[in-house]
N, C-alpha and C. Protein backbone atom coordinates (compact mmCIF):
# COMPACT_ATOMS: atom_id res chain seq x y z
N UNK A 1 101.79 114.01 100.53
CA UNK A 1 102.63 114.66 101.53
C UNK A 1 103.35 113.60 102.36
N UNK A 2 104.58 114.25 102.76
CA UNK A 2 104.87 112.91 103.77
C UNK A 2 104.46 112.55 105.21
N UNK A 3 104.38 111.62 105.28
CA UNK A 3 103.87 111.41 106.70
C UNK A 3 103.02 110.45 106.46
N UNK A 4 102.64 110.36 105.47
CA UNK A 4 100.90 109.80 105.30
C UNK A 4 101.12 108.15 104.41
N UNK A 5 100.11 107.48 104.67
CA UNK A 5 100.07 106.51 104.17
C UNK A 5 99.35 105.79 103.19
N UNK A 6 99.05 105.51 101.97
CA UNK A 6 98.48 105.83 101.19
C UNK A 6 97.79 104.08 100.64
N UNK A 7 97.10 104.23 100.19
CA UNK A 7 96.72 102.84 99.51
C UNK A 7 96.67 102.92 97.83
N UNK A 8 97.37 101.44 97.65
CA UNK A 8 97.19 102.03 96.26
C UNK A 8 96.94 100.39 95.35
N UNK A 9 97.28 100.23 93.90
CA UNK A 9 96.90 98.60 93.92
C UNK A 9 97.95 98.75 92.09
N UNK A 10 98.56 97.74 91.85
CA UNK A 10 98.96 97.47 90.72
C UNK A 10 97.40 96.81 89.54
N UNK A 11 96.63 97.67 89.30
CA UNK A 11 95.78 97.05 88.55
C UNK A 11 95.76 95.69 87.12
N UNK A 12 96.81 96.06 86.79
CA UNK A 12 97.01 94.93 85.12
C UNK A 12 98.55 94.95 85.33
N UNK A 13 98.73 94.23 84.44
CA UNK A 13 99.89 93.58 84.06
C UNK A 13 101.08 94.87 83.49
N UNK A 14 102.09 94.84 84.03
CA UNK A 14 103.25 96.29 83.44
C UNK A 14 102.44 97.60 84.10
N UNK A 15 101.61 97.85 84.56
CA UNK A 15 101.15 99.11 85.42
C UNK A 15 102.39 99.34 86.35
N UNK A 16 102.24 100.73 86.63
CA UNK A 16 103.44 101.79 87.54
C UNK A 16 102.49 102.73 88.07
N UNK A 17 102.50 102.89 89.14
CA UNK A 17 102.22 104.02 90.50
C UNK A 17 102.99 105.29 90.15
N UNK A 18 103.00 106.48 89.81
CA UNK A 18 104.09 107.30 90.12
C UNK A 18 103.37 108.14 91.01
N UNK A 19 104.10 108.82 92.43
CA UNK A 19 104.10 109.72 93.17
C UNK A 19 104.79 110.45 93.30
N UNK A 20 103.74 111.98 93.68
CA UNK A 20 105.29 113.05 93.68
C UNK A 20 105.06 113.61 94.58
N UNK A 21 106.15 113.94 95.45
CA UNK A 21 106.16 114.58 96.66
C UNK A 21 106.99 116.27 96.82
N UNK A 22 107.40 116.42 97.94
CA UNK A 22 108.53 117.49 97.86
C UNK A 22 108.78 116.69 98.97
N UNK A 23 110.32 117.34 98.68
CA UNK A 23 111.54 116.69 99.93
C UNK A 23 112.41 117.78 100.09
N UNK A 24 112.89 117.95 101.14
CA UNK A 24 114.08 118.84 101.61
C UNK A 24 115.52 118.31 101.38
N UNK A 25 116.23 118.88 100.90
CA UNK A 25 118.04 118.65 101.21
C UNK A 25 118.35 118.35 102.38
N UNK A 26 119.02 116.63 102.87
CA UNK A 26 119.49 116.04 103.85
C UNK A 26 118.43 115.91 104.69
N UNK A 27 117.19 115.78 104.25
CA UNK A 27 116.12 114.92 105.05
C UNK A 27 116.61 113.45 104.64
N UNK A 28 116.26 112.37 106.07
CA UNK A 28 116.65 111.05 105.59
C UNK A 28 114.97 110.19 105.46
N UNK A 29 114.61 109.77 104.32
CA UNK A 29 113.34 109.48 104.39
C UNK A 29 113.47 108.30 104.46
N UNK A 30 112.34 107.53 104.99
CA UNK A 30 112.14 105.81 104.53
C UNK A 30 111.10 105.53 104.05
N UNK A 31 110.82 104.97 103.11
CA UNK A 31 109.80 104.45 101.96
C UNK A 31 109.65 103.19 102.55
N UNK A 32 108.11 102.56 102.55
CA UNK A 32 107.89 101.39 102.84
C UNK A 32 106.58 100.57 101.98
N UNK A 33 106.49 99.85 101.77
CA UNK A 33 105.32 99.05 100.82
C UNK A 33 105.25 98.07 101.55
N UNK A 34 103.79 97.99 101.96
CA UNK A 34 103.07 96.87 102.73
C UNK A 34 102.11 96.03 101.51
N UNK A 35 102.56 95.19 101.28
CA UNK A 35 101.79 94.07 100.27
C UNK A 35 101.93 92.53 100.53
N UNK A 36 103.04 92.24 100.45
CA UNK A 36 102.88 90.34 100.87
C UNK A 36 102.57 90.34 102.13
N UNK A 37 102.80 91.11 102.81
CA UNK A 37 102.86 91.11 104.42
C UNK A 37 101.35 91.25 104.90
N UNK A 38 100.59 92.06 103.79
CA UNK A 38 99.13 91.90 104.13
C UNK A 38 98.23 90.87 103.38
N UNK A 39 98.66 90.00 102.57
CA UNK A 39 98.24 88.62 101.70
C UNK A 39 98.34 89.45 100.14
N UNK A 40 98.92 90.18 100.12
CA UNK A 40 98.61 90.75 98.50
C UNK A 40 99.59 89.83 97.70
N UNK A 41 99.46 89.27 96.27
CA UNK A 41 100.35 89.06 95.02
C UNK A 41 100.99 89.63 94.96
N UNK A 42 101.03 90.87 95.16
CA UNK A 42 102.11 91.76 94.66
C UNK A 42 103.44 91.81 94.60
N UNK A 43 104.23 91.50 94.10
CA UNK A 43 105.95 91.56 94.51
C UNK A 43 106.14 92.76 94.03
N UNK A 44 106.26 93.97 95.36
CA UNK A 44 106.84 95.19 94.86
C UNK A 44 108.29 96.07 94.86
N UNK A 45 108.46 96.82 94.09
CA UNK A 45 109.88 97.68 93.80
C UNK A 45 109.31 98.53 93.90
N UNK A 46 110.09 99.44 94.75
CA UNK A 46 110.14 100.56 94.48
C UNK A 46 111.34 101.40 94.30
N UNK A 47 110.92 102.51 93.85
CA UNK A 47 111.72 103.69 93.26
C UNK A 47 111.62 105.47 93.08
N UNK A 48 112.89 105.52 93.92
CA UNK A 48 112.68 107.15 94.30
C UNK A 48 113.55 107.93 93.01
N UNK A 49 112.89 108.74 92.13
CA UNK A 49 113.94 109.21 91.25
C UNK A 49 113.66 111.06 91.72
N UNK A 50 114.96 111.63 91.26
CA UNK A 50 114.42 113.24 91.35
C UNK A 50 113.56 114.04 90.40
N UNK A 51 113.70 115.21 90.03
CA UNK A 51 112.42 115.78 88.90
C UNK A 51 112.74 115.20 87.82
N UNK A 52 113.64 115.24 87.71
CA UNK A 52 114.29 114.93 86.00
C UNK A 52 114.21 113.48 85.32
N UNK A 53 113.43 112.95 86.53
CA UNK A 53 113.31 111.24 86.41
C UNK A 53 114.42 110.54 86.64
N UNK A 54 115.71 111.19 87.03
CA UNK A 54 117.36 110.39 87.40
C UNK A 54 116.74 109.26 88.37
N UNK A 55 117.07 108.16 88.42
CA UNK A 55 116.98 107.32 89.81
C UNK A 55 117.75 107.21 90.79
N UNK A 56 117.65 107.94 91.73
CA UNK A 56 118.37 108.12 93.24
C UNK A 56 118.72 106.78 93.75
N UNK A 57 117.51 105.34 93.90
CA UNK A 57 117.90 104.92 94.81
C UNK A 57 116.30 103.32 94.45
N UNK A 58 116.57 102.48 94.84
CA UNK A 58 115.96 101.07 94.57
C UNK A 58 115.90 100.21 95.55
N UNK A 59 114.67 99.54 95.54
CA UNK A 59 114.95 98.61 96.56
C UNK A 59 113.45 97.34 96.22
N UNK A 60 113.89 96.31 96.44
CA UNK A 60 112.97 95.31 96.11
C UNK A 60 112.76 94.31 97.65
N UNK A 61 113.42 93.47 97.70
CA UNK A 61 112.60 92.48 99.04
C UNK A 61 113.77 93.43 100.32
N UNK A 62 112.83 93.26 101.24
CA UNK A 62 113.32 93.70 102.49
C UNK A 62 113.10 92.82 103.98
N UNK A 63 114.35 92.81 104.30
CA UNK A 63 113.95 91.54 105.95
C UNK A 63 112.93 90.91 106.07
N UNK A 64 113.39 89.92 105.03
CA UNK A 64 112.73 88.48 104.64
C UNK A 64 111.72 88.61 104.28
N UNK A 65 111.09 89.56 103.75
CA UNK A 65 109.49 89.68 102.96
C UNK A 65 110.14 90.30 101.68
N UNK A 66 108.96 90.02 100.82
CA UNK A 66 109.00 90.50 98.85
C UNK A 66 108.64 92.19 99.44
N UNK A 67 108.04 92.63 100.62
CA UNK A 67 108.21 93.84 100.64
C UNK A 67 109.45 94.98 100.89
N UNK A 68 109.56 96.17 100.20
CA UNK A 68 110.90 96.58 100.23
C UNK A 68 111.01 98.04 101.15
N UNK A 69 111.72 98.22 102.00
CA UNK A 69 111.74 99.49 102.81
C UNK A 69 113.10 100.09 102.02
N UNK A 70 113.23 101.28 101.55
CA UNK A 70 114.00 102.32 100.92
C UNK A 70 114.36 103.11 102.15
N UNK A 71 115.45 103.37 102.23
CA UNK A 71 116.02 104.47 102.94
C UNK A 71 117.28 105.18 102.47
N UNK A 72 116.84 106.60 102.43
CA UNK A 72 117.39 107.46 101.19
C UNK A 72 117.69 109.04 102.45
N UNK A 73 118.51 109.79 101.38
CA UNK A 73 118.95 110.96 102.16
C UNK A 73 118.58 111.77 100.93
N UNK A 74 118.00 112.71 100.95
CA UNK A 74 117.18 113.81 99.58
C UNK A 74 118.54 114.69 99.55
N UNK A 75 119.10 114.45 98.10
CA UNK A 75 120.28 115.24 97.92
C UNK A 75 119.53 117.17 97.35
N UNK A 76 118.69 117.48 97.50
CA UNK A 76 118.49 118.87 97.22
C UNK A 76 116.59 119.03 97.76
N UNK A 77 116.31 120.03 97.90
CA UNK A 77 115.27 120.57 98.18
C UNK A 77 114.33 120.95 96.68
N UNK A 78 113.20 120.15 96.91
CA UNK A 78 112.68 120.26 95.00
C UNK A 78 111.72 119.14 95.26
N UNK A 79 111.35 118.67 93.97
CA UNK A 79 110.25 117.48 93.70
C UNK A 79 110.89 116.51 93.43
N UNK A 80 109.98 115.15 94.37
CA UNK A 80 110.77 113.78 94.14
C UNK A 80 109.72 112.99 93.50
N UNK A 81 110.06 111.64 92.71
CA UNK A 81 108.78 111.04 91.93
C UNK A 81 109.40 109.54 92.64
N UNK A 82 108.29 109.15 92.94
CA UNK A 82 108.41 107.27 93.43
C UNK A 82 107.38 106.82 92.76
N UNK A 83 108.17 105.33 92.07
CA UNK A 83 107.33 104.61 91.57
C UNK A 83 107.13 103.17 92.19
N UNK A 84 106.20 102.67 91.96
CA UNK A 84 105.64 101.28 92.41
C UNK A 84 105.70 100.52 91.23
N UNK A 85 106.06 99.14 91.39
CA UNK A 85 105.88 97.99 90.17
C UNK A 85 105.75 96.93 90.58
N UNK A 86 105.50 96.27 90.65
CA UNK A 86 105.34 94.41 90.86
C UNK A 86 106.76 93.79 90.04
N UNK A 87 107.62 93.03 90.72
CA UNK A 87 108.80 93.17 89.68
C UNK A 87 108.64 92.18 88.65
N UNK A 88 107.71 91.12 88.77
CA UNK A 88 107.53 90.73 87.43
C UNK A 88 106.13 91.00 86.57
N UNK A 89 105.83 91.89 87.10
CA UNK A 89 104.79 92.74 85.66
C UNK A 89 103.59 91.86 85.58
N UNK A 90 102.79 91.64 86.73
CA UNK A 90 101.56 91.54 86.77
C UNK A 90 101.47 92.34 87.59
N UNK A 91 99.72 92.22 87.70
CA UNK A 91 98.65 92.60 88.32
C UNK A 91 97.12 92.19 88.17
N UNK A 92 96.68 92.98 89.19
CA UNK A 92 95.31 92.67 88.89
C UNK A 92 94.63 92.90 90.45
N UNK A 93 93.16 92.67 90.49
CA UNK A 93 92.69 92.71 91.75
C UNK A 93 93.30 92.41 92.87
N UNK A 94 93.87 91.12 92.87
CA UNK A 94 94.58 90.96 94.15
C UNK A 94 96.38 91.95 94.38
N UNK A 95 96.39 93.20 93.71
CA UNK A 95 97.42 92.91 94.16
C UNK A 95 97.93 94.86 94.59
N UNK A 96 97.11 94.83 95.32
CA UNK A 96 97.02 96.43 96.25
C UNK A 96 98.19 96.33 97.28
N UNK A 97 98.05 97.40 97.76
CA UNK A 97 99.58 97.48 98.63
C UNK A 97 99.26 98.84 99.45
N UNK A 98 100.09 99.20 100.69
CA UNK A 98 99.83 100.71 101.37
C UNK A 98 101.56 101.51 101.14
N UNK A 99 101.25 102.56 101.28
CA UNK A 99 102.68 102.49 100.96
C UNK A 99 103.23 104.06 101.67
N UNK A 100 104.27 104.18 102.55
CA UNK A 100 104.40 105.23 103.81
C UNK A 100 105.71 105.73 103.20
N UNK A 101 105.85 107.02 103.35
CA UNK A 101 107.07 107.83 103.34
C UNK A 101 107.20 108.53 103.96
N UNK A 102 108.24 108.71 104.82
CA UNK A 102 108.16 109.26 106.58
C UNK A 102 109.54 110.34 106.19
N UNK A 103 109.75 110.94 107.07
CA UNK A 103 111.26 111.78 107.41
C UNK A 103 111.69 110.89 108.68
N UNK A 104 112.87 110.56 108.70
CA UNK A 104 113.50 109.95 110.11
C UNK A 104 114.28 111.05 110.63
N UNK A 105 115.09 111.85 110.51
CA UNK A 105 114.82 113.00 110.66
C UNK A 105 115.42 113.97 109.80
């Protein structure tokens, strides 16, 4: 659901997170991934696509950290899928992350 903040971890190498939410038409959301910023390996991407798997919208390093904040406007009311990746395709123990999707409004 949104609002909430979630923990999650790139376990092996080429692993993907997918989450699915619901979103409203002309909600403006912001996606955020907390990982280098908390000592994690992780270099993460993320990615908001709609049901159909189309990709809306991308984002990789954000104000000066490998972490990336997304900020997106939900073009219809329905199910959205976000994925997590490390952009060069590891993982492993060290490389967990939290990861928030809010409405701004």
């Amino acid at each position: 659901a949104l609002g909430q903040t979630l923990s999650g971890s790139i376990r092996e190498a080429a692993d993907v997170d997918v989450y699915r939410w619901a979103g409203r038409r002309g909600n403006h959301v912001e996606i955020q991934v907390w990982a280098a910023r908390g000592g994690s390996a992780l270099d993460p991407v993320v990615t908001l696509l709609d049901a159909e798997g189309r990709v809306l919208a991308m984002a990789d390093d954000s104000d000066g950290t490998r972490d990336p904040v997304l900020r997106a406007t939900l073009p219809a009311d329905g199910e959205y899928l976000l994925s997590v990746v490390d952009a060069y395709d590891r993982g492993g123990p060290g490389y967990g992350y939290l990861l928030s999707v809010r409405v701004l409004r």
